[in-house]
N, C-alpha and C. Protein backbone atom coordinates (compact mmCIF):
# COMPACT_ATOMS: atom_id res chain seq x y z
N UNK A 1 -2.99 41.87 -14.18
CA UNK A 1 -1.63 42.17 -13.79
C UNK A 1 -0.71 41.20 -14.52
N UNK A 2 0.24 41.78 -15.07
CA UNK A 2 1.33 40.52 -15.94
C UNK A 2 2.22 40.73 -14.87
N UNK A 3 2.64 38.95 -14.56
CA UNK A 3 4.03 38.92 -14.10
C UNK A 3 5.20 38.27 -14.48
N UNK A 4 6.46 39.13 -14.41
CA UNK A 4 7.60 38.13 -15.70
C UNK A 4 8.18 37.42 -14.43
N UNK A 5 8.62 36.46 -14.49
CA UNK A 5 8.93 35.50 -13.26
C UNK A 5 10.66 35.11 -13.98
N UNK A 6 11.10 35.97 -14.96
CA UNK A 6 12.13 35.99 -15.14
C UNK A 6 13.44 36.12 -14.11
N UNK A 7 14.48 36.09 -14.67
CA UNK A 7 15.78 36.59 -13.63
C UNK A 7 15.81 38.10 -13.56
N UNK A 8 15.86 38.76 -12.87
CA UNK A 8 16.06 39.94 -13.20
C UNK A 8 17.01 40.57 -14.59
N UNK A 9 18.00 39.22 -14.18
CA UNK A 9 19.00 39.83 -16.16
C UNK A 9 18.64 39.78 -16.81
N UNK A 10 17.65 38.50 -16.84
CA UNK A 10 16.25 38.48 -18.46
C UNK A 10 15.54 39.72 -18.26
N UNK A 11 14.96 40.01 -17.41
CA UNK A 11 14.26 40.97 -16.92
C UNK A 11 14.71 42.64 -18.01
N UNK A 12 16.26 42.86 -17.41
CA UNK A 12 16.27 44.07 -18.23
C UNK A 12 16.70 43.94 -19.44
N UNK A 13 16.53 43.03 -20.22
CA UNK A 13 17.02 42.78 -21.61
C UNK A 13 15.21 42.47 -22.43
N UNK A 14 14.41 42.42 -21.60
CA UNK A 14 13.23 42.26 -22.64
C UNK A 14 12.20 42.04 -21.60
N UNK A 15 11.13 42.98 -20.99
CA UNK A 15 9.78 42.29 -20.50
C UNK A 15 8.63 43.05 -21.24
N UNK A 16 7.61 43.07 -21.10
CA UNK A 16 6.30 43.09 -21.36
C UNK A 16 5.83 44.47 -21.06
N UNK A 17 5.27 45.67 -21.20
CA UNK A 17 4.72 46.99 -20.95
C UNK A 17 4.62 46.35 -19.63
N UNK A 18 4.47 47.33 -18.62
CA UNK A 18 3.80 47.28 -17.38
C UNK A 18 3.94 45.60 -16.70
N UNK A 19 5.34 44.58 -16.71
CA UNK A 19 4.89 43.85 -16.22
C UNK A 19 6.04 43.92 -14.68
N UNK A 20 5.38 43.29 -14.09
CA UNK A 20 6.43 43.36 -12.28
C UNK A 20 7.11 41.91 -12.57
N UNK A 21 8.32 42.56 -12.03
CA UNK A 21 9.31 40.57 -12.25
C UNK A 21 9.18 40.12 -10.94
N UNK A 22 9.00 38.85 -10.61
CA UNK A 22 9.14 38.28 -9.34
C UNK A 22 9.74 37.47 -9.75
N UNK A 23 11.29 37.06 -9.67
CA UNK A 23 12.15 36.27 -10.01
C UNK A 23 11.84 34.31 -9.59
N UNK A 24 11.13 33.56 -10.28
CA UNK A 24 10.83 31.72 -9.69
C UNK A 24 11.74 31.28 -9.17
N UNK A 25 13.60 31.74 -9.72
CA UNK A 25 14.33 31.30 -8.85
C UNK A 25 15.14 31.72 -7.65
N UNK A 26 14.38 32.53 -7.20
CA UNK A 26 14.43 33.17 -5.55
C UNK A 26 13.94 32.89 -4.82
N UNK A 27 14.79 32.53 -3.67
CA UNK A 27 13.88 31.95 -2.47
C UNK A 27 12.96 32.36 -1.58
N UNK A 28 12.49 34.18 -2.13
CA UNK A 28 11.29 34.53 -1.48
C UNK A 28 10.16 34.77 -3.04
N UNK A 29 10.31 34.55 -3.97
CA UNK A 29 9.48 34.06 -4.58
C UNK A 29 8.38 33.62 -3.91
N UNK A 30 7.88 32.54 -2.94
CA UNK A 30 6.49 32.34 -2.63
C UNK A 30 5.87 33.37 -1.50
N UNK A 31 6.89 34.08 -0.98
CA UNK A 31 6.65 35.26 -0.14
C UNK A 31 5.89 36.12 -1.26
N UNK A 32 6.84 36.58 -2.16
CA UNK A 32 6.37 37.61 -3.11
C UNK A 32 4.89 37.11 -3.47
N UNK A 33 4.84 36.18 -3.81
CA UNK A 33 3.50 35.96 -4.79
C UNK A 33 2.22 35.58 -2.88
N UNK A 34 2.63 35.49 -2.66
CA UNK A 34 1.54 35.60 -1.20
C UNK A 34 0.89 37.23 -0.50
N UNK A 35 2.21 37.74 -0.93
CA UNK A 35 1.69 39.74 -1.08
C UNK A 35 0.61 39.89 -1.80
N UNK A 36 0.54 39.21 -2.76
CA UNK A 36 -0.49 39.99 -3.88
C UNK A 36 -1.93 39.14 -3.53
N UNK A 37 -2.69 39.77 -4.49
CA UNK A 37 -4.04 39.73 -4.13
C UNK A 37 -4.55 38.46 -4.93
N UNK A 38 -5.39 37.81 -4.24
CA UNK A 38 -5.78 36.09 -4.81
C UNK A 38 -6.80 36.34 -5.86
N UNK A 39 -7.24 37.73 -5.51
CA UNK A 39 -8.47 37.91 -6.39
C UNK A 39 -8.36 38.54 -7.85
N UNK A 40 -7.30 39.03 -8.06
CA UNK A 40 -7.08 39.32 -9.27
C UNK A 40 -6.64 38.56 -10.14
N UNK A 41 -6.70 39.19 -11.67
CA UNK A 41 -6.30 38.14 -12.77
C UNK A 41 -5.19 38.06 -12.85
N UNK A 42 -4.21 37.06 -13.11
CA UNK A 42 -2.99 37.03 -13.30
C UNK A 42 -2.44 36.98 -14.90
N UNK A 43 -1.42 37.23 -15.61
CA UNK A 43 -0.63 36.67 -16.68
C UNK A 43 0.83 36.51 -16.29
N UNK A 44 0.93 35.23 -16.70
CA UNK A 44 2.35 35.27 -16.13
C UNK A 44 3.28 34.57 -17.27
N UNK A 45 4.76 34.82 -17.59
CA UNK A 45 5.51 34.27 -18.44
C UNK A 45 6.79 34.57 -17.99
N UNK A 46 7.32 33.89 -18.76
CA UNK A 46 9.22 33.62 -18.55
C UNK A 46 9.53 33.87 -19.96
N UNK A 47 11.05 33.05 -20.40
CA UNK A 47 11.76 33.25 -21.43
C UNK A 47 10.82 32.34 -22.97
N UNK A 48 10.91 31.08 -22.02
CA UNK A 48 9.87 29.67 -23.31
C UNK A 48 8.96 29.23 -22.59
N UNK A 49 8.70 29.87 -21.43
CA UNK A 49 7.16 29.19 -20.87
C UNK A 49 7.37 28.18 -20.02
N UNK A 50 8.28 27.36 -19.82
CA UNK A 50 8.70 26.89 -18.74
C UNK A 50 8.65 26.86 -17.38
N UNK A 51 8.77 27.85 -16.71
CA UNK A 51 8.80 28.12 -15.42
C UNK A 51 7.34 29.17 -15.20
N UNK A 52 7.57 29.38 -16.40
CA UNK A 52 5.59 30.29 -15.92
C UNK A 52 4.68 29.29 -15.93
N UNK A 53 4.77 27.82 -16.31
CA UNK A 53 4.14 27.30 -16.13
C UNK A 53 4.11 26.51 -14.86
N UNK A 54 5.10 26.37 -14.46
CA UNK A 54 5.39 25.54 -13.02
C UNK A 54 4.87 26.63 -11.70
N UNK A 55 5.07 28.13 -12.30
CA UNK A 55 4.41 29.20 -11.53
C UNK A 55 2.93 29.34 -11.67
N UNK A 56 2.42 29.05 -12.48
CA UNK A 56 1.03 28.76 -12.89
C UNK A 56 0.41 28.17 -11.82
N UNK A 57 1.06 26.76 -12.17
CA UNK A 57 0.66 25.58 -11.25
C UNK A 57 0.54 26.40 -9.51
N UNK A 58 2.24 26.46 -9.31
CA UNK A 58 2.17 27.23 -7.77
C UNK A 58 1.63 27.88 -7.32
N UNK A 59 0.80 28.85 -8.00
CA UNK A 59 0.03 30.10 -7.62
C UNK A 59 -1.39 29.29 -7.55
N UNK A 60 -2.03 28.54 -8.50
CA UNK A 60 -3.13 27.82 -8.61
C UNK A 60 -3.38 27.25 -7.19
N UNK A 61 -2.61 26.22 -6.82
CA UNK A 61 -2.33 25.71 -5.78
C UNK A 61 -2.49 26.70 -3.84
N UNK A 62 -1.92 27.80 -4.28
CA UNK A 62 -2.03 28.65 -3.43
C UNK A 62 -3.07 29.62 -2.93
N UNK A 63 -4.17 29.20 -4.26
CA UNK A 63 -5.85 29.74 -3.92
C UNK A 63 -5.83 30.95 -5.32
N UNK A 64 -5.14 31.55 -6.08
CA UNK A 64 -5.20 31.94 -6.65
C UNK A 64 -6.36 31.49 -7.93
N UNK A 65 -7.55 32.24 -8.49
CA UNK A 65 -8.45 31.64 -9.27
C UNK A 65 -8.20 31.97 -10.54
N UNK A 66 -7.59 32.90 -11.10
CA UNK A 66 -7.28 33.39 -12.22
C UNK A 66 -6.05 33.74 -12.78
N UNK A 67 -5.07 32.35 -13.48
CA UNK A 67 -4.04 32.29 -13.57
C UNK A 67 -3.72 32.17 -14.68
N UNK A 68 -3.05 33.09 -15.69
CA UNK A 68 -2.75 32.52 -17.02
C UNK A 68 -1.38 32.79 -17.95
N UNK A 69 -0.93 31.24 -18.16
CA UNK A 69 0.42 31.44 -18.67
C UNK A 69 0.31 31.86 -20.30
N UNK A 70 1.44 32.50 -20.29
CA UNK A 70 1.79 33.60 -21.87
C UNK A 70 2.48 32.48 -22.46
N UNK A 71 1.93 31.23 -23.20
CA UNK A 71 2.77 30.39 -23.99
C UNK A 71 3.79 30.72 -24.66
N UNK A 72 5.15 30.45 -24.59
CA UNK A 72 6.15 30.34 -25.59
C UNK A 72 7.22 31.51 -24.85
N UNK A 73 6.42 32.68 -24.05
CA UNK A 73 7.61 33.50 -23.03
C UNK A 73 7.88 34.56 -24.36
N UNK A 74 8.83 35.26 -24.09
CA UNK A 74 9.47 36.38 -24.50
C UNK A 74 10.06 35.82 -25.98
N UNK A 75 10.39 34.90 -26.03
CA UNK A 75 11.10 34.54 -27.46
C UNK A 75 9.99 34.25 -28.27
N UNK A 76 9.24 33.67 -27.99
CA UNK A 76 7.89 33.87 -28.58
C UNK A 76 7.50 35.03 -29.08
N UNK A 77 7.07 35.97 -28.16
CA UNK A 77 6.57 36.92 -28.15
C UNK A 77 7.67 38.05 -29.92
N UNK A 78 8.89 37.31 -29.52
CA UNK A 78 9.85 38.75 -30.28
C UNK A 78 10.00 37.97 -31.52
N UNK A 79 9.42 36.59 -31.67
CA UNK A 79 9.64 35.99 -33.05
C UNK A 79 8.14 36.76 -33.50
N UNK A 80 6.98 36.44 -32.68
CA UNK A 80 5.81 37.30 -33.28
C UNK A 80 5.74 38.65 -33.96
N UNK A 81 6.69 39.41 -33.42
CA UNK A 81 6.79 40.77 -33.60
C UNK A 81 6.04 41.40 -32.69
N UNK A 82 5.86 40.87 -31.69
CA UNK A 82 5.21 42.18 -30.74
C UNK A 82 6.34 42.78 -29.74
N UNK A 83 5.42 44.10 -29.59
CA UNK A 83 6.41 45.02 -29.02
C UNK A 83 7.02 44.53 -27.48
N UNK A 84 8.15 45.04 -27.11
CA UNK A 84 8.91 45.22 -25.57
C UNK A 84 8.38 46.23 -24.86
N UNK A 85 9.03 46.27 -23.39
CA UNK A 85 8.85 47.55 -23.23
C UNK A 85 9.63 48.59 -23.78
N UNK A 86 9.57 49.75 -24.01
CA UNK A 86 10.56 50.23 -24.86
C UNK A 86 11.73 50.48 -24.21
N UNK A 87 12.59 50.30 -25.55
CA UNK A 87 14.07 50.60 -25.72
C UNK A 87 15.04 49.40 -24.82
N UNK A 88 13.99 48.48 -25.11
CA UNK A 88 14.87 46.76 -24.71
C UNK A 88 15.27 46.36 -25.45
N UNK A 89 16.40 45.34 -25.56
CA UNK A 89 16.78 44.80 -26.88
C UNK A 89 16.06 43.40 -27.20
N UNK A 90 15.55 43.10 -26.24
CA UNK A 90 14.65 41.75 -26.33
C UNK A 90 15.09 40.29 -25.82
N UNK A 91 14.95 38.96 -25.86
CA UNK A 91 15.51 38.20 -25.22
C UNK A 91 17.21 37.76 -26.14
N UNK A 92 17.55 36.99 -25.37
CA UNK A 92 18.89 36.29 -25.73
C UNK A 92 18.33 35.15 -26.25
N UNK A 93 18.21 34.47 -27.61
CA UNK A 93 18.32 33.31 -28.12
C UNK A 93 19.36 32.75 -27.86
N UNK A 94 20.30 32.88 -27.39
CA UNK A 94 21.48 31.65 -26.53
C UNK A 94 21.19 31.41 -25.47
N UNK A 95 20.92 32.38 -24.17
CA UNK A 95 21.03 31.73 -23.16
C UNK A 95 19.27 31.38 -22.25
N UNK A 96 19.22 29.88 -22.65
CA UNK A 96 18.02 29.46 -22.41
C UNK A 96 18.14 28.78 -21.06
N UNK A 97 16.79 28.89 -21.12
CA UNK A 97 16.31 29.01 -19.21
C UNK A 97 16.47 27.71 -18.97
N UNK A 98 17.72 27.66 -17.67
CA UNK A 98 17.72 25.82 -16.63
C UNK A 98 16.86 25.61 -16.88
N UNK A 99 15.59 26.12 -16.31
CA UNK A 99 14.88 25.10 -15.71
C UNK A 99 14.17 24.49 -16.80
N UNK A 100 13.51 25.20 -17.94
CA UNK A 100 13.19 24.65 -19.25
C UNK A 100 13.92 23.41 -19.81
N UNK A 101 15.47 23.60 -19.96
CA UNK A 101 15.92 22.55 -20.61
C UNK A 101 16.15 21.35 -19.75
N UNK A 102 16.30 21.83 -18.26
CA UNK A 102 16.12 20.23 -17.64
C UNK A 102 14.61 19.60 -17.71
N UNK A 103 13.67 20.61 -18.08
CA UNK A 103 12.53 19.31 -18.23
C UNK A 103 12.66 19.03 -19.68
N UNK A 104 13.19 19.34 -21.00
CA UNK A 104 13.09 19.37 -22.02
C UNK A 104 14.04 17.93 -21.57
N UNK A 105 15.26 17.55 -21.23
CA UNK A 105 16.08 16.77 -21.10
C UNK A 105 15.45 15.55 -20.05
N UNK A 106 14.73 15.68 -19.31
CA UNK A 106 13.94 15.01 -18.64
C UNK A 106 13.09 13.94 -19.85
N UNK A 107 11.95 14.87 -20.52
CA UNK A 107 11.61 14.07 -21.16
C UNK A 107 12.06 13.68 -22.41
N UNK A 108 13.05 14.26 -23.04
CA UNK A 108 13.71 13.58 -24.00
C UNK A 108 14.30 12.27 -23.37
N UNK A 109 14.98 11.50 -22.13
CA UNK A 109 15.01 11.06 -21.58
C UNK A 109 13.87 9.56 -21.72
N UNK A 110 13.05 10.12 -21.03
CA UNK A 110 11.99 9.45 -20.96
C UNK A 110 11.60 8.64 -22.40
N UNK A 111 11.12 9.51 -23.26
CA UNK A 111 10.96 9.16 -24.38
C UNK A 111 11.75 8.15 -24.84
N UNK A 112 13.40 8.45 -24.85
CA UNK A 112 14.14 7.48 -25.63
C UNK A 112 14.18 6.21 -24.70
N UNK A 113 13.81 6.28 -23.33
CA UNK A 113 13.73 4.96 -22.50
C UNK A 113 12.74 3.76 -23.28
N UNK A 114 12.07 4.81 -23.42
CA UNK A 114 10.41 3.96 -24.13
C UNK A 114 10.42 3.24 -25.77
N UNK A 115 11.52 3.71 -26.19
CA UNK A 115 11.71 3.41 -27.57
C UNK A 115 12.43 2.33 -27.70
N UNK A 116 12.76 1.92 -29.09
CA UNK A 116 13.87 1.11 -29.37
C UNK A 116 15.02 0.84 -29.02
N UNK A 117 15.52 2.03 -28.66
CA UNK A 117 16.83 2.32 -28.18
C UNK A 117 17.13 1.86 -26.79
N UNK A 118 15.78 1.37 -26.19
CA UNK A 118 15.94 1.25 -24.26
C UNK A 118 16.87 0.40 -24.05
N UNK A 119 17.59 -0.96 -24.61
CA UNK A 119 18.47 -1.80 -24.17
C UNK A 119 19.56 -0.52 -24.47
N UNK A 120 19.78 0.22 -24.96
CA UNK A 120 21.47 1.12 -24.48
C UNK A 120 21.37 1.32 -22.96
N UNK A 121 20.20 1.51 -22.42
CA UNK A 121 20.31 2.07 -21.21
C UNK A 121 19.78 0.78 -20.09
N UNK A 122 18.55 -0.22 -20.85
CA UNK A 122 18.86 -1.39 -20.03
C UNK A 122 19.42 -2.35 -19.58
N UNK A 123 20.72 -2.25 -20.75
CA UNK A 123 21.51 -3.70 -20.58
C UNK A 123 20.79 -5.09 -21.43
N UNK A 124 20.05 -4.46 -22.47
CA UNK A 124 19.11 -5.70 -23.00
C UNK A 124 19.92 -6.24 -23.29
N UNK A 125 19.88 -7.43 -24.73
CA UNK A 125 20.37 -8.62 -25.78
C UNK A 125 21.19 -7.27 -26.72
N UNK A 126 20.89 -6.50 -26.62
CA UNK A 126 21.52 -4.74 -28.39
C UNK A 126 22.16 -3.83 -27.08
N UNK A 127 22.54 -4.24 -25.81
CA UNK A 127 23.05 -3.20 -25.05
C UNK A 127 24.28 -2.68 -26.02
N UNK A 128 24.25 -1.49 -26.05
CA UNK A 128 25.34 -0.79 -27.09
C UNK A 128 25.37 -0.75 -28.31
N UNK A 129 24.09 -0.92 -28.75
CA UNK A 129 24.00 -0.86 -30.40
C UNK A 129 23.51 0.35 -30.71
N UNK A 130 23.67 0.72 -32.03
CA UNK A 130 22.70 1.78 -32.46
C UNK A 130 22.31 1.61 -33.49
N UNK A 131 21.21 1.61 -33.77
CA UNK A 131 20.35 1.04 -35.14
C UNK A 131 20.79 2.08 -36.58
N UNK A 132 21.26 1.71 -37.23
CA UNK A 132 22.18 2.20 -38.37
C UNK A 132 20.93 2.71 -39.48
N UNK A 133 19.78 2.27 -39.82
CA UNK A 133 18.76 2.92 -40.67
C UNK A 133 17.54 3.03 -40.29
């Protein structure tokens, strides 16, 4: 069974042959995914893989044994060239998924804490510098 865990607006602009949307950011989302059957295989994806993966996790968690995320989501999929369902126009390369870019921004975050750059944000001896080469 594929499930697009898209918004429904992603939803009618590009999903997968035969897939059911259960929207991740709805608050019966864990209702929905508790309907279905633990025993079947799952595929699940979003726009960049993001939130199918955090749905991955959730469903895993929930007894589900056979869970598998569609790396890279729909933009993936339409840079590959594989087909839509028909007569979609496919995803929006502008409008990219919250929840993706707050973890993308999360760990970009992180990262630059860990680097050279950490006195901008610790107050070191270079608080406010920026390394010029």
């Amino acid at each position: 069974m594929i499930l697009d865990i898209c918004t429904p607006k992603e939803f009618a602009k590009a999903h997968l042959e035969n897939a059911i949307n259960l929207n991740f950011l709805s608050r019966a989302f864990k209702s929905q995914l508790n309907a279905l059957d633990k025993g079947k295989t799952y595929f699940v994806y979003c726009k960049v893989g993001g939130r199918s993966k955090l749905a991955q996790k959730q469903m895993k968690k929930m007894g589900f044994k056979k869970v598998y995320n569609i790396v890279g989501g729909t933009l993936l999929w339409e840079e590959e060239g594989l087909a839509f369902a028909s007569g979609l126009e496919g995803p929006s390369k502008f409008a990219l998924c919250p929840v993706f870019m707050s973890i993308i921004l999360v760990k970009k975050v992180r990262k630059l804490l860990q680097s050279e750059y950490r006195s901008l944000f610790t107050g070191g001896e270079t608080a406010g510098q920026l390394k010029t080469s």
